[in-house]
Protein backbone atom coordinates (compact mmCIF):
# COMPACT_ATOMS: atom_id res chain seq x y z
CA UNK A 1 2.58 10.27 -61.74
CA UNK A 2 1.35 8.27 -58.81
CA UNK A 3 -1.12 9.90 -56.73
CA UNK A 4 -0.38 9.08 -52.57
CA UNK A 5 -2.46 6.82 -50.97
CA UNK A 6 -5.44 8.03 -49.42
CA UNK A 7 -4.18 8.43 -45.10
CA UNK A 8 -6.82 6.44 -42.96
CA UNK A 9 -7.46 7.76 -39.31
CA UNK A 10 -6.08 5.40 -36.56
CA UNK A 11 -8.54 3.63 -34.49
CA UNK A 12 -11.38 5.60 -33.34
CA UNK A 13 -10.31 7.58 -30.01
CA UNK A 14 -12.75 6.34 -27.46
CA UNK A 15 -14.58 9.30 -24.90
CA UNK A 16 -12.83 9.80 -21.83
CA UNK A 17 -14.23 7.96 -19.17
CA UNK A 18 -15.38 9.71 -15.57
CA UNK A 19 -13.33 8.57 -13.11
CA UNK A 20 -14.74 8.06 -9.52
CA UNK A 21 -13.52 10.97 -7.06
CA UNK A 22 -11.51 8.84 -4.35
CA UNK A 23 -13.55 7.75 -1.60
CA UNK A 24 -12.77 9.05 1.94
CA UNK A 25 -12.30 7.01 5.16
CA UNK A 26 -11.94 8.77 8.37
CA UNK A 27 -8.89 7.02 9.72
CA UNK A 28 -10.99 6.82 13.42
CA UNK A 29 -13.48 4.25 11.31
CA UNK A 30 -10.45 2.95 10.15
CA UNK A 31 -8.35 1.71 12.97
CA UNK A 32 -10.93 1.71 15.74
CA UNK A 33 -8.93 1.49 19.43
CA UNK A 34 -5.90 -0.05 17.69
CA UNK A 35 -3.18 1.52 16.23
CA UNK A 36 -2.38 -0.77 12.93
CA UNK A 37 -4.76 -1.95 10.67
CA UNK A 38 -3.66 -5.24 7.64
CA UNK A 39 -4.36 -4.34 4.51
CA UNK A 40 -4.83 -7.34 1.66
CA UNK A 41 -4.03 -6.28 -1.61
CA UNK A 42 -3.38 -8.66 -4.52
CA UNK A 43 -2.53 -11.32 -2.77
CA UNK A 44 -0.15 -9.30 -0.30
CA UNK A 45 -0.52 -8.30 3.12
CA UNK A 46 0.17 -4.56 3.89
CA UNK A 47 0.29 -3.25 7.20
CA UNK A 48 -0.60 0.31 7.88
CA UNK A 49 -0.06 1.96 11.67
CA UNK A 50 -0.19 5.33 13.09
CA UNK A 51 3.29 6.40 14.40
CA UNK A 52 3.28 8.07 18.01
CA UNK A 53 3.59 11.45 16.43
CA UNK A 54 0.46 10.67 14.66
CA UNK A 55 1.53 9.97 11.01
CA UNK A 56 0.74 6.93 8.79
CA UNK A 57 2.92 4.18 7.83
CA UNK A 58 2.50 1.54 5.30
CA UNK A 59 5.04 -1.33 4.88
CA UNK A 60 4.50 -4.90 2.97
């Protein structure tokens, strides 16, 4: 009878790594006086403005 090969364990799991809590901007140092700010991101521009009721848009 042939015994079954001895299972290996898979690569060794690496520890979970702390991510950084998200840093917060106040959208006043943000934007300043104006009322849309460019964004460059990867080699893209974004464009994020505050609407006249107050809410935040970004569009590419």
């Amino acid at each position: 009878m042939n015994k079954p090969a001895p299972q290996t364990a898979g690569p060794q799991a690496q520890p979970a790594r702390a991510t950084p809590p998200p840093r917060t901007i106040d959208s006043q140092t943000l934007f300043g006086n104006a009322s849309q700010v460019l964004i460059a991101h990867q080699g893209e521009t974004y464009k994020l403005q505050i609407t006249r009721q107050g809410k935040l848009i970004l569009t590419k």
